[in-house]
PDB file of N, CA and C in Angstrom:
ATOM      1  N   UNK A   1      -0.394   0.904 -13.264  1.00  0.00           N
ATOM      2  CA  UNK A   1       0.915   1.476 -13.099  1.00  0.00           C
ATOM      3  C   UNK A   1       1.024   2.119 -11.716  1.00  0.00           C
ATOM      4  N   UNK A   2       0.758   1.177 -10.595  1.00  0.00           N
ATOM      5  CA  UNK A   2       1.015   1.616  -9.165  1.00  0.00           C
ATOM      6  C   UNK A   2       1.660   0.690  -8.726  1.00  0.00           C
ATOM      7  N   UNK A   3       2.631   0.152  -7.561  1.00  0.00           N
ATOM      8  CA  UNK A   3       3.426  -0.570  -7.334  1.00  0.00           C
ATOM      9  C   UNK A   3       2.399  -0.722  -6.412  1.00  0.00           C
ATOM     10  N   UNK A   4       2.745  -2.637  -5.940  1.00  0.00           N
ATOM     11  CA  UNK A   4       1.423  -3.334  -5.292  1.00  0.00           C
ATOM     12  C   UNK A   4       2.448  -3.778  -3.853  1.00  0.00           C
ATOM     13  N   UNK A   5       1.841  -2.965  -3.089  1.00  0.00           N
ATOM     14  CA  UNK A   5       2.752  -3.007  -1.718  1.00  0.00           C
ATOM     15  C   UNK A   5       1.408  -3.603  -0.865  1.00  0.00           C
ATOM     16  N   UNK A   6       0.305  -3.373  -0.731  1.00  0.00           N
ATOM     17  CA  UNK A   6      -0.910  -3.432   0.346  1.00  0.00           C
ATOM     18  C   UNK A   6      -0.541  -5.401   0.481  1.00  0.00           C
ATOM     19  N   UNK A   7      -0.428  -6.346  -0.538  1.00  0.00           N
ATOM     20  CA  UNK A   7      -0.384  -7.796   0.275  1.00  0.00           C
ATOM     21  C   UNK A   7       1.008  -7.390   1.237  1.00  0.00           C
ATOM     22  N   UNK A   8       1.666  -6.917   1.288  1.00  0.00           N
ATOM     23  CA  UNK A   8       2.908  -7.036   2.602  1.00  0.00           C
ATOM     24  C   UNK A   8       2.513  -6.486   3.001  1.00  0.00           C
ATOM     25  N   UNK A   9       1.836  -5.447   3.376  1.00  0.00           N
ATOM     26  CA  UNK A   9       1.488  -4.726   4.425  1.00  0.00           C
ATOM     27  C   UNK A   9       0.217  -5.485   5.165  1.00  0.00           C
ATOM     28  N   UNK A  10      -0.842  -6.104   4.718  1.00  0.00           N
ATOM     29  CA  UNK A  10      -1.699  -7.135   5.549  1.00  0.00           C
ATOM     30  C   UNK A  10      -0.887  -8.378   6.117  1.00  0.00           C
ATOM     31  N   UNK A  11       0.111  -8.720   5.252  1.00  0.00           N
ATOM     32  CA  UNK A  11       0.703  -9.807   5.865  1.00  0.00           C
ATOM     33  C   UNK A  11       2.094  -9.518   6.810  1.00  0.00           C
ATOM     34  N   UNK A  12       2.164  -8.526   7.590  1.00  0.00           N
ATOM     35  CA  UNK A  12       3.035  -8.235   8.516  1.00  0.00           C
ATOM     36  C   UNK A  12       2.360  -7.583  10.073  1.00  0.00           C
ATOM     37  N   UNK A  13       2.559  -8.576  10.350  1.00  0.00           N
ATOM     38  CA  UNK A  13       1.649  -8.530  12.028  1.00  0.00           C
ATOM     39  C   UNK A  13       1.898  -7.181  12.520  1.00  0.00           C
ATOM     40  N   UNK A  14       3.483  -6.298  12.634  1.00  0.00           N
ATOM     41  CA  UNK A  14       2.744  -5.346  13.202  1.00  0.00           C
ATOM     42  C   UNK A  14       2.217  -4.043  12.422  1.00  0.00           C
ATOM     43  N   UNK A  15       2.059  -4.210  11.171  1.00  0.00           N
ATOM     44  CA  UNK A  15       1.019  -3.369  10.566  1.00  0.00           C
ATOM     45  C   UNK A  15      -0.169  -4.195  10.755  1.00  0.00           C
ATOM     46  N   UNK A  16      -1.070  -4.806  10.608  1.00  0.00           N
ATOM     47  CA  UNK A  16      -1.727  -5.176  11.076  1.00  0.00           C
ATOM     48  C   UNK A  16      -2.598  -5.210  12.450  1.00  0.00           C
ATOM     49  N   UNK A  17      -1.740  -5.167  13.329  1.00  0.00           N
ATOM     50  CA  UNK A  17      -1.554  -5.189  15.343  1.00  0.00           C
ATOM     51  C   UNK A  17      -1.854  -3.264  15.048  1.00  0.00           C
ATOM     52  N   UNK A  18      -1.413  -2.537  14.589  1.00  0.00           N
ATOM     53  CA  UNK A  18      -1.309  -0.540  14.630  1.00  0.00           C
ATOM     54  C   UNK A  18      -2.226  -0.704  13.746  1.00  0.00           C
ATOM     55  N   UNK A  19      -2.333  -1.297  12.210  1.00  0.00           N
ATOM     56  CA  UNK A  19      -3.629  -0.140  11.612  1.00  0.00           C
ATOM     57  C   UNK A  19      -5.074  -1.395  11.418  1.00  0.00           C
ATOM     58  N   UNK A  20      -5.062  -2.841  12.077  1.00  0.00           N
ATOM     59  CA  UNK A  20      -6.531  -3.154  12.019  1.00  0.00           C
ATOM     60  C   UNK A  20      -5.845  -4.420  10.721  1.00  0.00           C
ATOM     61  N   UNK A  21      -6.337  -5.167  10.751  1.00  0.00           N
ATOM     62  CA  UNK A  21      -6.643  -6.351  10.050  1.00  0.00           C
ATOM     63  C   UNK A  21      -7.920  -6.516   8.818  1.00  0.00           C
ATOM     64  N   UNK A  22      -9.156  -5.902   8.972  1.00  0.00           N
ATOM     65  CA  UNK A  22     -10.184  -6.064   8.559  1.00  0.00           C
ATOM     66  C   UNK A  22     -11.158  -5.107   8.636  1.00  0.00           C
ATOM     67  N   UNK A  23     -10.822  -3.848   8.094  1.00  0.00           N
ATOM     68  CA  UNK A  23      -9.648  -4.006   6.957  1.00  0.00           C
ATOM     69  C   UNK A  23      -8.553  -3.601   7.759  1.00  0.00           C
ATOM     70  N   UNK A  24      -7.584  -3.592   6.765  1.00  0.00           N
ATOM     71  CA  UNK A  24      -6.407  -2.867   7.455  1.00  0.00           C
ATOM     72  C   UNK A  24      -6.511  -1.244   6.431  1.00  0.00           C
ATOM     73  N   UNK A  25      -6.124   0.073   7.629  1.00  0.00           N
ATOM     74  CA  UNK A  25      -6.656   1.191   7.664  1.00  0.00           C
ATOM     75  C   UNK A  25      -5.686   1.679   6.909  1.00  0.00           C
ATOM     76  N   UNK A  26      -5.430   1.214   5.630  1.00  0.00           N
ATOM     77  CA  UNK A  26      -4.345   1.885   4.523  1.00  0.00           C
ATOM     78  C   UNK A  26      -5.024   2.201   3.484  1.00  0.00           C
ATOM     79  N   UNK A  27      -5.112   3.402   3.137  1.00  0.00           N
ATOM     80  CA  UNK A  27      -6.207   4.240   1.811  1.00  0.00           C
ATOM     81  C   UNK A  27      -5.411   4.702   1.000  1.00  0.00           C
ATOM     82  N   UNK A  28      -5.939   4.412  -0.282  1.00  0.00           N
ATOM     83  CA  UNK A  28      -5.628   5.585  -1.204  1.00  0.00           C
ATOM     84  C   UNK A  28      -5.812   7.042  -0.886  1.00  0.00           C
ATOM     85  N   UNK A  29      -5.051   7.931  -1.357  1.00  0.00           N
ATOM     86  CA  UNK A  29      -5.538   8.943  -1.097  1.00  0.00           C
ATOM     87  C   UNK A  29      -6.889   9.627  -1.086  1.00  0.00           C
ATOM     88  N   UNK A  30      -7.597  10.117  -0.475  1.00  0.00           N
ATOM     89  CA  UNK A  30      -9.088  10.818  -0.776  1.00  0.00           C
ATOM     90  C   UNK A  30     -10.098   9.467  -0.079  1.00  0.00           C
ATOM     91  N   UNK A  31      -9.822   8.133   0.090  1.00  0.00           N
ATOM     92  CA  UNK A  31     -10.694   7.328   0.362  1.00  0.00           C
ATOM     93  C   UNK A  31     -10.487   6.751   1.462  1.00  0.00           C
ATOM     94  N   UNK A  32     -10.299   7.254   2.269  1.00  0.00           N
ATOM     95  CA  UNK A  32     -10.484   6.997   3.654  1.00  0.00           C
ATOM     96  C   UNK A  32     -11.444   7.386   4.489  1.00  0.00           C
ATOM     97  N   UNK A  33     -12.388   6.371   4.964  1.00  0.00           N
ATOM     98  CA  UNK A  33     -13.801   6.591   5.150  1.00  0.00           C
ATOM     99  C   UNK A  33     -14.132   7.776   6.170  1.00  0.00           C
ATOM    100  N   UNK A  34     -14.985   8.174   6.066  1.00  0.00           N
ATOM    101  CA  UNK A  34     -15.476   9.709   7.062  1.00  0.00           C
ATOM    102  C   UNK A  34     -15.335   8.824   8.634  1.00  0.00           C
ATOM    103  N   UNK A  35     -15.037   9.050   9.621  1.00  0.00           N
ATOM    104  CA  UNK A  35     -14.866   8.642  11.030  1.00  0.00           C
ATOM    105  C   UNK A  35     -13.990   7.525  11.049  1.00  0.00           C
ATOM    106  N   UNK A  36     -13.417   7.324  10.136  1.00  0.00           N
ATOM    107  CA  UNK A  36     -12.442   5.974  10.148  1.00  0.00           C
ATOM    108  C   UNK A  36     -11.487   6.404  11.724  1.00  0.00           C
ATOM    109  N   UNK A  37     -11.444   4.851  12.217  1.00  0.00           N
ATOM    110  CA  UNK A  37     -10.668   4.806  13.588  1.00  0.00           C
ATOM    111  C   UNK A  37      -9.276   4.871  13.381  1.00  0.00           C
ATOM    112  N   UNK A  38      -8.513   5.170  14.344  1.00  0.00           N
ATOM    113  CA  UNK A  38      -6.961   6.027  14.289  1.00  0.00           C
ATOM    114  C   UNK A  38      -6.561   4.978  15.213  1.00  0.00           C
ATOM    115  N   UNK A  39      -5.115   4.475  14.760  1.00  0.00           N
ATOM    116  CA  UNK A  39      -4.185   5.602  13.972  1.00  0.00           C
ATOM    117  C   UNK A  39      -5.279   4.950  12.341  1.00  0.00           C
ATOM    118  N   UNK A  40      -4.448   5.134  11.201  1.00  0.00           N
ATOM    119  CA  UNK A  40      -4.866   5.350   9.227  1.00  0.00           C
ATOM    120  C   UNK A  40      -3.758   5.691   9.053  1.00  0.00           C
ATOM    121  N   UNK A  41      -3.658   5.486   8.315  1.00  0.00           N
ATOM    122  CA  UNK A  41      -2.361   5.826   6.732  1.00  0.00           C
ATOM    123  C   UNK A  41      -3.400   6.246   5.364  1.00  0.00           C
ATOM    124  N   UNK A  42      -3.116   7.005   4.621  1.00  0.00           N
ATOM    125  CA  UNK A  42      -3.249   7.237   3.353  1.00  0.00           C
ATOM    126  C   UNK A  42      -1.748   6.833   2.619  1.00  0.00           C
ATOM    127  N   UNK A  43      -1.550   6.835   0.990  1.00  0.00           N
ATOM    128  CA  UNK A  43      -0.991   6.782   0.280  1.00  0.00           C
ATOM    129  C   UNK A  43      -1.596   7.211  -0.866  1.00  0.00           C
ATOM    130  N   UNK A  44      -0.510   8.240  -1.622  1.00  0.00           N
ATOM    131  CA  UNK A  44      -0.710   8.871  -3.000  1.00  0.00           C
ATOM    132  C   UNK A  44       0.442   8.355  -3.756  1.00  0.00           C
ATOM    133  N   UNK A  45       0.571   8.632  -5.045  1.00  0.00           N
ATOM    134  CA  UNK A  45       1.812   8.487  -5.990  1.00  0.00           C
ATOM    135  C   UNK A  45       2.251   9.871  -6.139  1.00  0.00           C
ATOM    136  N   UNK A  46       3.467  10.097  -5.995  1.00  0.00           N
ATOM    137  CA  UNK A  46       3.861  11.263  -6.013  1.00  0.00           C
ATOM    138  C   UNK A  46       4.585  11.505  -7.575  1.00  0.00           C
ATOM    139  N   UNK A  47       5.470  10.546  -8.043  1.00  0.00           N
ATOM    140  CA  UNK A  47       5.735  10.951  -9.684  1.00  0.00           C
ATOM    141  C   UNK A  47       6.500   9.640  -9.886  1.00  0.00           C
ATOM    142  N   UNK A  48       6.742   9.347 -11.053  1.00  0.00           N
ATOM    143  CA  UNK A  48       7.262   7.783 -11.129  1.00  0.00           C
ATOM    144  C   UNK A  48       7.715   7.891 -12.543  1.00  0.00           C
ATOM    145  N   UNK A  49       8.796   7.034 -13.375  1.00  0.00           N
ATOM    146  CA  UNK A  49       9.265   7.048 -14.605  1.00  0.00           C
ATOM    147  C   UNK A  49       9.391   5.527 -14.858  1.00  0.00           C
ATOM    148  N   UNK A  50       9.303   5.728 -16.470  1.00  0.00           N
ATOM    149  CA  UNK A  50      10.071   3.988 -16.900  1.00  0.00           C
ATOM    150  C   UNK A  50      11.505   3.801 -16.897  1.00  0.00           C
ATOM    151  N   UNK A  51      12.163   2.925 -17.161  1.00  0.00           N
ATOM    152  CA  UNK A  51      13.244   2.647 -17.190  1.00  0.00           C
ATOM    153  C   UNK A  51      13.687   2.132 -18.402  1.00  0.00           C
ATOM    154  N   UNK A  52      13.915   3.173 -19.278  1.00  0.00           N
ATOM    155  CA  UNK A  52      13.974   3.565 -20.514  1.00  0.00           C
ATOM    156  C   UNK A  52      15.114   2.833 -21.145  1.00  0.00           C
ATOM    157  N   UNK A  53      15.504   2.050 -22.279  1.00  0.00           N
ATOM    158  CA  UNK A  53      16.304   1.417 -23.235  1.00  0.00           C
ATOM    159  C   UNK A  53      16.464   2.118 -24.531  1.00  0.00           C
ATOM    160  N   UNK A  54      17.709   2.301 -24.814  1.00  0.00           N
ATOM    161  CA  UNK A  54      17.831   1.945 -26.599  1.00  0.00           C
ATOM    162  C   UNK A  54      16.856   0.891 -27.001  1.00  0.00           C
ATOM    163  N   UNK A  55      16.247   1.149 -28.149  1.00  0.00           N
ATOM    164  CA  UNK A  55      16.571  -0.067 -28.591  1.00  0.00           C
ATOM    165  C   UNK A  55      15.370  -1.533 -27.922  1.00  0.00           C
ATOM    166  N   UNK A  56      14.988  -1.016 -26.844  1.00  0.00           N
ATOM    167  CA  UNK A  56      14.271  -2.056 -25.937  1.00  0.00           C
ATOM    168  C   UNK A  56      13.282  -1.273 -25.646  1.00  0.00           C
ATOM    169  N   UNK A  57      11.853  -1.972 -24.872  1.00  0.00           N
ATOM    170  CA  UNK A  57      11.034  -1.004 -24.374  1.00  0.00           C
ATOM    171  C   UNK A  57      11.237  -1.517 -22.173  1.00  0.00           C
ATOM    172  N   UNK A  58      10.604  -0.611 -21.769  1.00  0.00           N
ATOM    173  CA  UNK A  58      10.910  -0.378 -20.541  1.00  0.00           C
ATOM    174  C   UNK A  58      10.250  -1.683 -20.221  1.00  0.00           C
ATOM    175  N   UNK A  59      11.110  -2.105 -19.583  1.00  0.00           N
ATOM    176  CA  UNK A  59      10.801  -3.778 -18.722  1.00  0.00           C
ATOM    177  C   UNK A  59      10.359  -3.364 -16.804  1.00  0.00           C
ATOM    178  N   UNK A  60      10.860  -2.172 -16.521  1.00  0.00           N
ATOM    179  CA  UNK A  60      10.691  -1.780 -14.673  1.00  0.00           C
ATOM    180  C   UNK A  60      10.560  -0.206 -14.828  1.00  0.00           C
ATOM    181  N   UNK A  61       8.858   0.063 -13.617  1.00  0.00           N
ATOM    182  CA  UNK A  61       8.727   1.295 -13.666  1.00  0.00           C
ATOM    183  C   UNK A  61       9.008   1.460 -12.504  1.00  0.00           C
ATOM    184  N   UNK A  62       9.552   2.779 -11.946  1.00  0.00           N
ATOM    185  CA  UNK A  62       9.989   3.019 -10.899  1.00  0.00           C
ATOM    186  C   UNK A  62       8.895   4.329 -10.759  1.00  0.00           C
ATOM    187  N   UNK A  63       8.157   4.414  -8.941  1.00  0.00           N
ATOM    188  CA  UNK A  63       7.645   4.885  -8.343  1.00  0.00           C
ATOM    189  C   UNK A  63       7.708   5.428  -6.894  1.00  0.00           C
ATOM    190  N   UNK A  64       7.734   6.522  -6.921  1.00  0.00           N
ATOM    191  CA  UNK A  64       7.870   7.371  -5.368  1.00  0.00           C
ATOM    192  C   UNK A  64       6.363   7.666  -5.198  1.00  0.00           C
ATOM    193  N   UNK A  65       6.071   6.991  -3.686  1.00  0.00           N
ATOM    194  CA  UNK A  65       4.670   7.009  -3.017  1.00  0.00           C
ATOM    195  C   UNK A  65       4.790   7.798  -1.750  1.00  0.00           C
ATOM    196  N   UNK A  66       4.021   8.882  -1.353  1.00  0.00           N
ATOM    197  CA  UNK A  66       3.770   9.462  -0.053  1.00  0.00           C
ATOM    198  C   UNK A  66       2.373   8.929   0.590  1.00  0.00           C
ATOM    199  N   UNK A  67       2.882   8.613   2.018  1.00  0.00           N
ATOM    200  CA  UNK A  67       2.580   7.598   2.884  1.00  0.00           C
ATOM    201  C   UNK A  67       1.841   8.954   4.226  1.00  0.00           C
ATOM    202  N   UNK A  68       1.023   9.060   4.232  1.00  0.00           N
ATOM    203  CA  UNK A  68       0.512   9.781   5.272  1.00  0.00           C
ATOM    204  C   UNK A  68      -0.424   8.988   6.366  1.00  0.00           C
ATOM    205  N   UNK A  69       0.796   9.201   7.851  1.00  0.00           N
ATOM    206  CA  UNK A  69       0.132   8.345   8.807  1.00  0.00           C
ATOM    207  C   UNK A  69      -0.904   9.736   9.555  1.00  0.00           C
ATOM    208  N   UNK A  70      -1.324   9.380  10.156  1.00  0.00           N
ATOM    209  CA  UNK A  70      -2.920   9.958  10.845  1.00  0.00           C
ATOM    210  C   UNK A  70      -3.119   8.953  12.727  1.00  0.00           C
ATOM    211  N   UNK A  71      -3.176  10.119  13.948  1.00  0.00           N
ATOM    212  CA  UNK A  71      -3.406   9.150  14.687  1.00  0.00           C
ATOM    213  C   UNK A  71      -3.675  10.182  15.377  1.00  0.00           C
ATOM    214  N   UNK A  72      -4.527  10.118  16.781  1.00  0.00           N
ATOM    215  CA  UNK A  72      -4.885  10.915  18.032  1.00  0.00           C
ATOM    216  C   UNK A  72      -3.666  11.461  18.695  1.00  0.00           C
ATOM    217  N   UNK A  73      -2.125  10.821  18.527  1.00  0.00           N
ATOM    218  CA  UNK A  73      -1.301  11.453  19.233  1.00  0.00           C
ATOM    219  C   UNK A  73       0.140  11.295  18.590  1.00  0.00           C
ATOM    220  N   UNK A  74       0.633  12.768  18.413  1.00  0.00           N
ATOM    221  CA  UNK A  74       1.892  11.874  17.373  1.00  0.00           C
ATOM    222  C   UNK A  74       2.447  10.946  18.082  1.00  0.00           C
ATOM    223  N   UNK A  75       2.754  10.215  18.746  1.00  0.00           N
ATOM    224  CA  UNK A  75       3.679   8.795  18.862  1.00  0.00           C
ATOM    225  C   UNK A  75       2.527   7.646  18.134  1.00  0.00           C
ATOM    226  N   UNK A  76       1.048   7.811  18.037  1.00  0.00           N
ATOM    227  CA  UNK A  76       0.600   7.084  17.186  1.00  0.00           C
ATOM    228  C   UNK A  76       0.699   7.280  15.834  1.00  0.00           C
ATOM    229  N   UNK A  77       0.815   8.529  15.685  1.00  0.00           N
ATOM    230  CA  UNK A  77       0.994   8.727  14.072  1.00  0.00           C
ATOM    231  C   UNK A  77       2.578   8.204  13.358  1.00  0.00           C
ATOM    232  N   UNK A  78       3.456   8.503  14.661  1.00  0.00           N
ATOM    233  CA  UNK A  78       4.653   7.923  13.857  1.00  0.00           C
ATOM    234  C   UNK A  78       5.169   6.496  14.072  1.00  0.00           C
ATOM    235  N   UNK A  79       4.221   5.565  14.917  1.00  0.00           N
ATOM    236  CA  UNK A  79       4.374   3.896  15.008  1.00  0.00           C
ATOM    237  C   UNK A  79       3.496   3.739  13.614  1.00  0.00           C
ATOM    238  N   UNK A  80       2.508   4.484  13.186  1.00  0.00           N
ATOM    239  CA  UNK A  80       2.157   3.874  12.040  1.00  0.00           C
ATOM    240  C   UNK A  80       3.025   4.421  10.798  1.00  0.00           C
ATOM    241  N   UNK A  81       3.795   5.022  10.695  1.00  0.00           N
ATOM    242  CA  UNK A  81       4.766   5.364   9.592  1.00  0.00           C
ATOM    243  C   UNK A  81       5.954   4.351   9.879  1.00  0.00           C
ATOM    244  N   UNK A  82       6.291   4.348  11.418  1.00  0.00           N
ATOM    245  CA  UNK A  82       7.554   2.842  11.705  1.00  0.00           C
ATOM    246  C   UNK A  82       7.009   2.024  11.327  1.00  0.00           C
ATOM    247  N   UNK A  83       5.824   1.113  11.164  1.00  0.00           N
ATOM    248  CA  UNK A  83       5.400  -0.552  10.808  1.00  0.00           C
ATOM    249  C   UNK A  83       5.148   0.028   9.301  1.00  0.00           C
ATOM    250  N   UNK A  84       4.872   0.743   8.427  1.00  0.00           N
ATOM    251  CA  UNK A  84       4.965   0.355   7.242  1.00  0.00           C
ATOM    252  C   UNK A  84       6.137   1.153   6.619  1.00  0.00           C
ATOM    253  N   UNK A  85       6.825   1.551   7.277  1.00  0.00           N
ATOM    254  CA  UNK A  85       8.298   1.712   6.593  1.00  0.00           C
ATOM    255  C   UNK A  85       8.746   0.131   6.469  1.00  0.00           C
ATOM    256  N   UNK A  86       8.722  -0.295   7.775  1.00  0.00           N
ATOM    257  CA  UNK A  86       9.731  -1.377   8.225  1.00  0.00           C
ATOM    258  C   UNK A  86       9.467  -2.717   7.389  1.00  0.00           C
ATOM    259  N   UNK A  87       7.996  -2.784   7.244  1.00  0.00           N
ATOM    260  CA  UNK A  87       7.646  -3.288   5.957  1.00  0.00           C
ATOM    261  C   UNK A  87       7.435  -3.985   5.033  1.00  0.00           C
ATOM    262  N   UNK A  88       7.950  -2.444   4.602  1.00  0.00           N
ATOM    263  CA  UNK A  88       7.871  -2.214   3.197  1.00  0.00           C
ATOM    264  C   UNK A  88       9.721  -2.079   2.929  1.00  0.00           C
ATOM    265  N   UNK A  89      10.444  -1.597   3.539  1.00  0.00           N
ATOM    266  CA  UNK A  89      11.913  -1.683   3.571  1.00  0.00           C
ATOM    267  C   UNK A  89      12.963  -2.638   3.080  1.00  0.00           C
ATOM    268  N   UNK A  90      12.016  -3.838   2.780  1.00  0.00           N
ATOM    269  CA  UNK A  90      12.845  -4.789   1.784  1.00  0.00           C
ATOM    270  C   UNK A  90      12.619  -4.616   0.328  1.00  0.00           C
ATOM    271  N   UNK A  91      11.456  -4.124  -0.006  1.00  0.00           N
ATOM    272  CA  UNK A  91      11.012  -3.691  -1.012  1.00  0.00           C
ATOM    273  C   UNK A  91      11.426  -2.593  -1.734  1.00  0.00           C
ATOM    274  N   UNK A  92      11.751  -1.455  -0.992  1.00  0.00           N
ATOM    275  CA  UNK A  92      11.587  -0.110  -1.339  1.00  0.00           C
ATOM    276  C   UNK A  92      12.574   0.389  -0.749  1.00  0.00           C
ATOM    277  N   UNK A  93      12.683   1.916  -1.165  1.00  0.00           N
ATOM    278  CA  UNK A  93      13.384   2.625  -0.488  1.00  0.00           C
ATOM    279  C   UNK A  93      13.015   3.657   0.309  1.00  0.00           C
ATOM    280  N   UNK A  94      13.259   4.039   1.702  1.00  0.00           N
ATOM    281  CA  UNK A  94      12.900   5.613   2.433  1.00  0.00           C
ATOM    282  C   UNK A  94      13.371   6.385   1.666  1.00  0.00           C
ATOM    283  N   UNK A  95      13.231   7.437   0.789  1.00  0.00           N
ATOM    284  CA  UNK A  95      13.911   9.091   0.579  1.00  0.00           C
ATOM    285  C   UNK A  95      13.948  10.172   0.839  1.00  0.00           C
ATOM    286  N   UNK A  96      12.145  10.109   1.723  1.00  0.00           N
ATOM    287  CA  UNK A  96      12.203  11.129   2.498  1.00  0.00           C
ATOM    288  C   UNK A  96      11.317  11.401   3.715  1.00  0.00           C
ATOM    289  N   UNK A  97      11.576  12.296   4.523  1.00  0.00           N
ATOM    290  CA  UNK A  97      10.811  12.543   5.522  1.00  0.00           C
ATOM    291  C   UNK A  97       9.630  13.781   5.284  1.00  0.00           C
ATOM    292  N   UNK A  98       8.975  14.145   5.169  1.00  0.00           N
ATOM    293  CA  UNK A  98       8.313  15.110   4.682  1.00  0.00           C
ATOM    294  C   UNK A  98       7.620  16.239   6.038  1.00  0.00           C
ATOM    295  N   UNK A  99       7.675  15.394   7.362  1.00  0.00           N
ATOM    296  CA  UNK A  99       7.084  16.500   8.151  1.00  0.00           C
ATOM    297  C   UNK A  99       6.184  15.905   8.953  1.00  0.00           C
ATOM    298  N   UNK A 100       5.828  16.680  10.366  1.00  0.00           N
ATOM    299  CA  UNK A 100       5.101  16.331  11.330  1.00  0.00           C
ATOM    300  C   UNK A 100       3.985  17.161  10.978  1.00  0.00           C
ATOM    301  N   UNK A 101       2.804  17.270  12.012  1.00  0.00           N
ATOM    302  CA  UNK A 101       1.958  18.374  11.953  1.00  0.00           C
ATOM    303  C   UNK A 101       0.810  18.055  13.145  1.00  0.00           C
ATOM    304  N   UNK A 102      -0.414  18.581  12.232  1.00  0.00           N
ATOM    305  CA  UNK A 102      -1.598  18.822  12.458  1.00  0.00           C
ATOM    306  C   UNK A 102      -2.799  18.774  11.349  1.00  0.00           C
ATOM    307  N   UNK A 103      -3.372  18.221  11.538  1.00  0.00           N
ATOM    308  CA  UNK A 103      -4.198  18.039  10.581  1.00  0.00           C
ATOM    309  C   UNK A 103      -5.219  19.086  10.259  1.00  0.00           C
ATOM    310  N   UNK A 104      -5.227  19.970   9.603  1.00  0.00           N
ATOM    311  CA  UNK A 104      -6.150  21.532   9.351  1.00  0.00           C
ATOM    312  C   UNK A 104      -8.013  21.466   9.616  1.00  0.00           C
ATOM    313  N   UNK A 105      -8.322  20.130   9.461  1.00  0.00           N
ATOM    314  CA  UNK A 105      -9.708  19.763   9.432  1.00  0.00           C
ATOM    315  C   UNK A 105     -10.469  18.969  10.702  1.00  0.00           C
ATOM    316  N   UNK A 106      -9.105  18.039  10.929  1.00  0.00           N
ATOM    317  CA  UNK A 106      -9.558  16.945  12.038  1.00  0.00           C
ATOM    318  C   UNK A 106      -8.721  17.072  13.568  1.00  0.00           C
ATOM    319  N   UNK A 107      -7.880  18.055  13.634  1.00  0.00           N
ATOM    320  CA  UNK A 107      -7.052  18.066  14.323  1.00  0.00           C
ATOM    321  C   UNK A 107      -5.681  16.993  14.446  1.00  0.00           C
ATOM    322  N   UNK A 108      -6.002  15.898  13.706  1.00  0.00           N
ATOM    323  CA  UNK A 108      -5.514  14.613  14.252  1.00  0.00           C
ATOM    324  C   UNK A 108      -3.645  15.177  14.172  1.00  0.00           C
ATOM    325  N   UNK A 109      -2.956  13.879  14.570  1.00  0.00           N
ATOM    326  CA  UNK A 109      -1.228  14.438  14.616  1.00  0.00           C
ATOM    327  C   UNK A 109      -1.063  13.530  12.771  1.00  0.00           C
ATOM    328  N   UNK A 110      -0.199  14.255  12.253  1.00  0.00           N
ATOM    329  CA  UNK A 110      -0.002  13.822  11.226  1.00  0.00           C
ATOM    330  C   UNK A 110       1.167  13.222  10.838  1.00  0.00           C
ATOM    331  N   UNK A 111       2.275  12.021  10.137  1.00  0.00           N
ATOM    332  CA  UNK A 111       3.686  11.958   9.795  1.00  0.00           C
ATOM    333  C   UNK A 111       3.957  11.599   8.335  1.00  0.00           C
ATOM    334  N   UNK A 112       4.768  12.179   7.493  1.00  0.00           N
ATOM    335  CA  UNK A 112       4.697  12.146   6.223  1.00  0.00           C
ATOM    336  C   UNK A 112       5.459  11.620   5.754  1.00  0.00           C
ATOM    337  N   UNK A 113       6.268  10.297   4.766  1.00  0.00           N
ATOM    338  CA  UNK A 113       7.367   9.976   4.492  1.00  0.00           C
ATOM    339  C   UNK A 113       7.039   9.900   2.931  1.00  0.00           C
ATOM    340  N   UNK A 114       8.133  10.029   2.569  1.00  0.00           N
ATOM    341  CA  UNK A 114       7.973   8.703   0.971  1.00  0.00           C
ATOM    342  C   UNK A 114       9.230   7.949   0.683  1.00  0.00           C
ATOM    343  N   UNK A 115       8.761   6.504  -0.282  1.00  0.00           N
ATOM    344  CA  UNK A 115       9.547   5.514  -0.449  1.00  0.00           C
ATOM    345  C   UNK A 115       9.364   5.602  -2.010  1.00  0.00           C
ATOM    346  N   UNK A 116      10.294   4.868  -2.694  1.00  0.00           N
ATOM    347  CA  UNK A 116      10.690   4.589  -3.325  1.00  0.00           C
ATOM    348  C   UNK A 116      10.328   3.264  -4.205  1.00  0.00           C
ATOM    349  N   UNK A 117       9.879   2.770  -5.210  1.00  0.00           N
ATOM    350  CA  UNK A 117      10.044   1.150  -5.727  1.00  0.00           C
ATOM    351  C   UNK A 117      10.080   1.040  -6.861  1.00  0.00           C
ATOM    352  N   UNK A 118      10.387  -0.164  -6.724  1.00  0.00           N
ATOM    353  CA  UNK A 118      10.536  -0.554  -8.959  1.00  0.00           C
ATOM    354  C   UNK A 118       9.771  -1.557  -8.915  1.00  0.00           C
ATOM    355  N   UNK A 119       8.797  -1.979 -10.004  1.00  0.00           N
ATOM    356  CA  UNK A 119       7.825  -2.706 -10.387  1.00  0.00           C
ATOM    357  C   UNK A 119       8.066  -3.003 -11.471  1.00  0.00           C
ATOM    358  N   UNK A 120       8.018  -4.462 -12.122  1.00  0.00           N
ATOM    359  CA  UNK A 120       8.433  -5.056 -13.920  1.00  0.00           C
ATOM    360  C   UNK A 120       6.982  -4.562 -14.136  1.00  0.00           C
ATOM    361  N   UNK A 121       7.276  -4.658 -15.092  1.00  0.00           N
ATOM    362  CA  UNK A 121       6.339  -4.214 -16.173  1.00  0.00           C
ATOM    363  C   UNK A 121       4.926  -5.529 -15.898  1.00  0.00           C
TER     364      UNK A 121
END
């Protein structure tokens, strides 16, 4: 019950060309390797529901994912939030922007979004 976005994101050159091919530098949250090269993205699930019927059982779950790009300089951190918005944008929806920063541990520049999707059952 996670919406399966990672084959479009390997198969779109410029995610691929920003976060690496092999692999390509998109983690679940928490598993993104110790010294991994920048820019990275993480992704978490942030909260998600079924799509509830009378009468029927839920045929499409809908899911909001936060997308945390990671890079040595924010204009790298936010080309890697532009190539997998852009995407993922036929798929999904942007809803929000969540914030720039600093990373508390690594220093790195940080950019936060989340999208939106529906997945059948």
């Amino acid at each position: 019950m996670y919406p399966i976005f990672f084959p479009t994101l390997t198969a779109t050159m410029a995610v691929t060309t920003a976060l690496g091919s092999n692999p390509t530098r998109v983690y679940p949250h928490g598993e993104a390797p110790q010294g991994v090269s920048l820019p990275y993205a993480t992704h978490q699930l942030v909260t998600g529901s079924p799509e509830n019927y009378l009468g029927n059982t839920a045929d499409m779950d809908g899911f909001r994912v936060q997308f945390n790009c990671y890079g040595t300089t924010a204009t790298a951190a936010r080309n890697a939030a532009k190539v997998i918005r852009e995407a993922l944008e036929s798929g999904a929806y942007l809803v929000s922007f969540n914030g720039t920063g600093r990373d508390a541990d690594t220093n790195n520049y940080t950019y936060s979004f989340d999208m939106e999707f529906m997945a059948e059952r």
